[in-house]
Protein backbone atom coordinates (compact mmCIF):
# COMPACT_ATOMS: atom_id res chain seq x y z
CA UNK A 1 106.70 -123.10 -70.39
CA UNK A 2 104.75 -124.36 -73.38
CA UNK A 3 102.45 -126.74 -71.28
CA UNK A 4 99.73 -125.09 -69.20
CA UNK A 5 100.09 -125.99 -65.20
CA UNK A 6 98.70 -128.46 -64.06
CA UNK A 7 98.31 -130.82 -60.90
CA UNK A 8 100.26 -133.81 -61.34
CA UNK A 9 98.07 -135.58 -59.45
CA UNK A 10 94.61 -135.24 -61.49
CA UNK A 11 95.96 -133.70 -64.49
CA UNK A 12 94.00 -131.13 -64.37
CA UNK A 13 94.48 -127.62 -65.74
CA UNK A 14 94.92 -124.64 -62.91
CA UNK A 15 92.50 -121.58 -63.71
CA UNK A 16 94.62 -118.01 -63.20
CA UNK A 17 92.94 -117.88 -60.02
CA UNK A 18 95.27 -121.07 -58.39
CA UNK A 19 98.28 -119.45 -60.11
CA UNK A 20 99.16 -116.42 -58.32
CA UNK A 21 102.14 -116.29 -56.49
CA UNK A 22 101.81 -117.16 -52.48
CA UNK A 23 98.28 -115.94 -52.07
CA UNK A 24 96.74 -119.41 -53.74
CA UNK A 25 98.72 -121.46 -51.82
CA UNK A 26 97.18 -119.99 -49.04
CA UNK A 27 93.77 -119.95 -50.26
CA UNK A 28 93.58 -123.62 -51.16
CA UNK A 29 95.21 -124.88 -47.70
CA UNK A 30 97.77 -126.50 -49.80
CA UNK A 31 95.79 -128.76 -51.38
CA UNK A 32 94.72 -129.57 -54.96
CA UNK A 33 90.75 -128.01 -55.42
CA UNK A 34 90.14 -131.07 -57.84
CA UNK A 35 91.77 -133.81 -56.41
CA UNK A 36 92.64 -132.79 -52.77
CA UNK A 37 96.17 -134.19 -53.48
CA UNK A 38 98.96 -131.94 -51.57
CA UNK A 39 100.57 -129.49 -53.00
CA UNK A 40 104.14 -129.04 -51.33
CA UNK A 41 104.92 -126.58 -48.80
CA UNK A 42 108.83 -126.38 -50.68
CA UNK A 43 107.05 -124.53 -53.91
CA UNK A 44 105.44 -121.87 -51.53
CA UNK A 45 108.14 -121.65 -49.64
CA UNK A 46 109.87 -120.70 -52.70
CA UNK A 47 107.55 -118.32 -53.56
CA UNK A 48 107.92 -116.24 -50.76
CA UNK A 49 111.81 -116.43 -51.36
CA UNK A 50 111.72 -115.14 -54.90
CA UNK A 51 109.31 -112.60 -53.93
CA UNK A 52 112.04 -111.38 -51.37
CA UNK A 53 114.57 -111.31 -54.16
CA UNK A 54 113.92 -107.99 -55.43
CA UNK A 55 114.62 -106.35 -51.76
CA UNK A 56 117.64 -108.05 -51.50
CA UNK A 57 118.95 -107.28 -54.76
CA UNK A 58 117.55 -103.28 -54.03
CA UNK A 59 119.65 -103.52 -50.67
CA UNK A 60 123.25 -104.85 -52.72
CA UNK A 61 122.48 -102.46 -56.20
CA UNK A 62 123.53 -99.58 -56.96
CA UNK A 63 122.16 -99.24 -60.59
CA UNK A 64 118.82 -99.97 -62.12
CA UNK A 65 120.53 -101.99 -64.47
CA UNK A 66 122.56 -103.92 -62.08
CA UNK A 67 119.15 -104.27 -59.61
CA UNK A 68 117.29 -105.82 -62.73
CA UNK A 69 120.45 -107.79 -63.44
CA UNK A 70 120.44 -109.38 -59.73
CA UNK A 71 117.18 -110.20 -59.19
CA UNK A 72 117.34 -112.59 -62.43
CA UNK A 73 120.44 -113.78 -61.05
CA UNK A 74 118.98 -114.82 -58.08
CA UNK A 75 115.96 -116.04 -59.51
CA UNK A 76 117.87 -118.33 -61.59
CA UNK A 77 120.33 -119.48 -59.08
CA UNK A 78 117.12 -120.04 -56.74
CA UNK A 79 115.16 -122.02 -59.79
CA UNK A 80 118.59 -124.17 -60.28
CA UNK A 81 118.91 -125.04 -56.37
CA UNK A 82 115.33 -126.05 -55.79
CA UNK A 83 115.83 -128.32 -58.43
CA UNK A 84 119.10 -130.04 -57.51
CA UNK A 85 117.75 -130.54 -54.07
CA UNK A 86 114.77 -132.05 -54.91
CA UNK A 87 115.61 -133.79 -58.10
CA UNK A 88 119.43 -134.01 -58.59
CA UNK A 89 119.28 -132.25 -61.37
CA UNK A 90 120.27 -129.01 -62.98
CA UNK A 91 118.06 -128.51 -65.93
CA UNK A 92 119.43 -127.35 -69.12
CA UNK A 93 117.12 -124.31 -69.46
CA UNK A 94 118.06 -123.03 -66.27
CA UNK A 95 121.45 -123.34 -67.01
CA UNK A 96 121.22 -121.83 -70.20
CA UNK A 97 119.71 -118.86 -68.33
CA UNK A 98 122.50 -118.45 -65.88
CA UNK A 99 124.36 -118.17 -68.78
CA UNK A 100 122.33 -115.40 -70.20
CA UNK A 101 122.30 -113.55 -67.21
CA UNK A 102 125.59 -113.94 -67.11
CA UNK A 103 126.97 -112.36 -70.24
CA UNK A 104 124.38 -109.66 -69.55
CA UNK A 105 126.32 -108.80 -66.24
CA UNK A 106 129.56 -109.35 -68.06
CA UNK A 107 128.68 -106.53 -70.87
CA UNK A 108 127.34 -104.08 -68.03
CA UNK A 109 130.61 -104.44 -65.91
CA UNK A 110 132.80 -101.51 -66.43
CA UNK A 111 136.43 -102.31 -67.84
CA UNK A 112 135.14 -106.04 -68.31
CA UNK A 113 136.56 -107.25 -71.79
CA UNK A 114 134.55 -109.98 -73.93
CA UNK A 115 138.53 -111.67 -73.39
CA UNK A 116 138.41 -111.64 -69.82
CA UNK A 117 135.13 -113.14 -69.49
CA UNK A 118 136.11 -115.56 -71.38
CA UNK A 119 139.00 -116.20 -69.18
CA UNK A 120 136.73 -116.43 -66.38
CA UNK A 121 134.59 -119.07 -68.01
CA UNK A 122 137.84 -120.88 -68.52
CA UNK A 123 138.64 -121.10 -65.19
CA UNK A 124 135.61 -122.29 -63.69
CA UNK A 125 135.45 -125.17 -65.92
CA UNK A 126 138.88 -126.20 -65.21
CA UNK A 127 139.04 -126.53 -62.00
CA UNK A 128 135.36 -128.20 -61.82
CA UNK A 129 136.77 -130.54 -64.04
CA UNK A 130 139.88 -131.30 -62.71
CA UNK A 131 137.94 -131.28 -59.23
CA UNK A 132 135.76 -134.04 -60.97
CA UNK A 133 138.77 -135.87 -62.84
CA UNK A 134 141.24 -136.19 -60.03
CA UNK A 135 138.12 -137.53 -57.36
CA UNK A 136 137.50 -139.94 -60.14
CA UNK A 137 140.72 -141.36 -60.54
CA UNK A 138 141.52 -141.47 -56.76
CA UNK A 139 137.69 -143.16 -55.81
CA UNK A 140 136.70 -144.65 -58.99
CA UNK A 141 133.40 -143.20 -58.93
CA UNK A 142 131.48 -139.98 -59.99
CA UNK A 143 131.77 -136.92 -57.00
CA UNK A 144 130.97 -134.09 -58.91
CA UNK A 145 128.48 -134.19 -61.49
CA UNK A 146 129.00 -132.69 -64.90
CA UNK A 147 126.20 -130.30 -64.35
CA UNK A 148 127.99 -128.62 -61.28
CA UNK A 149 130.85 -128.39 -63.83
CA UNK A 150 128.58 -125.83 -66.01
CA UNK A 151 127.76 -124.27 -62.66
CA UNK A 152 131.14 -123.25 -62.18
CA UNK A 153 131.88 -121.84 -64.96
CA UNK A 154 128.21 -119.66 -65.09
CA UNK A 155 129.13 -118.65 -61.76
CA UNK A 156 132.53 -117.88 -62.72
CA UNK A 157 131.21 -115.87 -65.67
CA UNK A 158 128.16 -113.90 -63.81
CA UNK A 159 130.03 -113.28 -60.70
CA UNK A 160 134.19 -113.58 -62.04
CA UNK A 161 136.40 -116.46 -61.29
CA UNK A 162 137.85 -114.15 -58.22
CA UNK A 163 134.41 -115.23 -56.29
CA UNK A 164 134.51 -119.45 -57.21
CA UNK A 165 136.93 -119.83 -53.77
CA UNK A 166 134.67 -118.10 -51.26
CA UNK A 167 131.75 -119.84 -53.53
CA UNK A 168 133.29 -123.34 -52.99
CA UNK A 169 133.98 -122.78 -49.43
CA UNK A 170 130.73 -122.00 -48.04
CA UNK A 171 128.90 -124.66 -50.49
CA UNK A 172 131.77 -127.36 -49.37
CA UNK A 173 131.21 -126.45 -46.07
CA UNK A 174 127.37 -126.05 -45.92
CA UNK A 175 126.70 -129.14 -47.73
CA UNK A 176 129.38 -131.36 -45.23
CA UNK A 177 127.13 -129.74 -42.54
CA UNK A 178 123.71 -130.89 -44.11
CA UNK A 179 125.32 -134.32 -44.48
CA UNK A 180 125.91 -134.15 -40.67
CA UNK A 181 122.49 -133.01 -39.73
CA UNK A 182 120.36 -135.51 -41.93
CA UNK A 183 122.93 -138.41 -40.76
CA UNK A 184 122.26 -137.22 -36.67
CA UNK A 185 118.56 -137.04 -37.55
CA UNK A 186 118.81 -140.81 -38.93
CA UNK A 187 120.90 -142.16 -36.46
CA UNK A 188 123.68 -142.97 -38.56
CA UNK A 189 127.02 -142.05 -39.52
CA UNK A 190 128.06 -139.83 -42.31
CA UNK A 191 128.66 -142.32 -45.47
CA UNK A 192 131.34 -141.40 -48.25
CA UNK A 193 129.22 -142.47 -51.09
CA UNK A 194 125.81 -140.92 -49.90
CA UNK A 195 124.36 -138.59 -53.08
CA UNK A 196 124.57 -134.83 -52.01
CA UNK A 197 122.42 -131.80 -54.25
CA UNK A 198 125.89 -129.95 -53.96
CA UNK A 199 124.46 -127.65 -56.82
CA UNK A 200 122.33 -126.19 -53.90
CA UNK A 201 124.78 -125.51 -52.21
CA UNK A 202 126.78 -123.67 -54.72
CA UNK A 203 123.67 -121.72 -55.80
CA UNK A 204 123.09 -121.11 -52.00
CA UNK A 205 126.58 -119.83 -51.83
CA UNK A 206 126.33 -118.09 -54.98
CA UNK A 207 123.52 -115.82 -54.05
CA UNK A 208 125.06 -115.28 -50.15
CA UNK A 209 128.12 -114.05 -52.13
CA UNK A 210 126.57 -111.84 -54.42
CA UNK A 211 124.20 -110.38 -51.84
CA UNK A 212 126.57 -109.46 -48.95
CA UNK A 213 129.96 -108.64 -51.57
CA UNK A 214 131.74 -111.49 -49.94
């Protein structure tokens, strides 16, 4: 946010006029108007999404407050999944603002106590980490990454632990079927140790959740 954009091809600096949301994409062909380099379809792709947000979160809302609320949810939990699945990562600042959003939602749910909330928080790191402790000492090796732990427990805090079950089950059972799929495509079997952006998932899950009051 401090650094100006820029292509990380060429370096060079992107004029207002390159910035805007979906339309520049589509005026430069996808490609860099220095350096020709391509810009990905993914980030366009992902503007269209976010700009769909606000529908979808008009659709579940029934406040202004809890519309505004929504659509940063989403945004956030759309930020954090492009980011897992393209980098394996779950940046801090992201996460910090799932956090945010989440004690915003927190203070605007009726009959929600600071206590409770805290509760909730409580429970989605548990079980993440004893999720990621027990698969650690029965395999030896690292299946859930600490950042999904902090997932959890944002998710557990923006949505209430009540959701983290239905959460878990679609993202365990979406990201077993992308394993499947990108094993077919390669003409191999499905491999235990193979790295998985399950963080996309659960943001995935997350926002299906949220959206249709699963």
């Amino acid at each position: 946010m401090r650094t100006p954009s820029r292509c990380r091809s060429c370096k060079r600096i992107l004029p207002w006029a390159e910035k805007i949301p979906i339309y520049s994409w589509l005026g430069l062909r996808g490609r860099c108007a220095g350096c020709g380099a391509s810009i990905p379809a993914r980030l366009w792709g992902m503007e269209v999404a976010c700009a769909c947000v606000p529908v979808l979160a008009m659709w579940r809302a029934e406040t202004n407050v809890e519309l505004i609320l929504g659509t940063a949810l989403l945004w956030v939990l759309a930020g954090l999944a492009l980011c897992d699945a393209t980098r394996y990562r779950l940046p801090d600042p992201l996460m910090l603002g799932l956090y945010a959003v989440g004690c915003a939602i927190a203070l605007n749910t009726p009959g929600l106590t600071v206590l409770a909330a805290m509760v909730d928080v409580g429970v989605g790191l548990g079980v993440a980490l004893a999720v990621r402790w027990s698969y650690w000492l029965w395999r030896r090796r690292e299946g859930l990454g600490f950042g999904d732990v902090l997932l959890f427990g944002g998710l557990a805090l923006a949505m209430g632990a009540v959701a983290l079950p239905m959460i878990a089950l679609l993202a365990a059972t979406g990201a077993l079927a992308g394993a499947m799929v990108a094993s077919w495509r390669k003409g191999s079997r499905v491999r235990p140790t193979a790295a998985t952006p399950f963080g996309a998932w659960l943001c995935l899950a997350a926002g299906c959740v949220w959206v249709f009051g699963l």
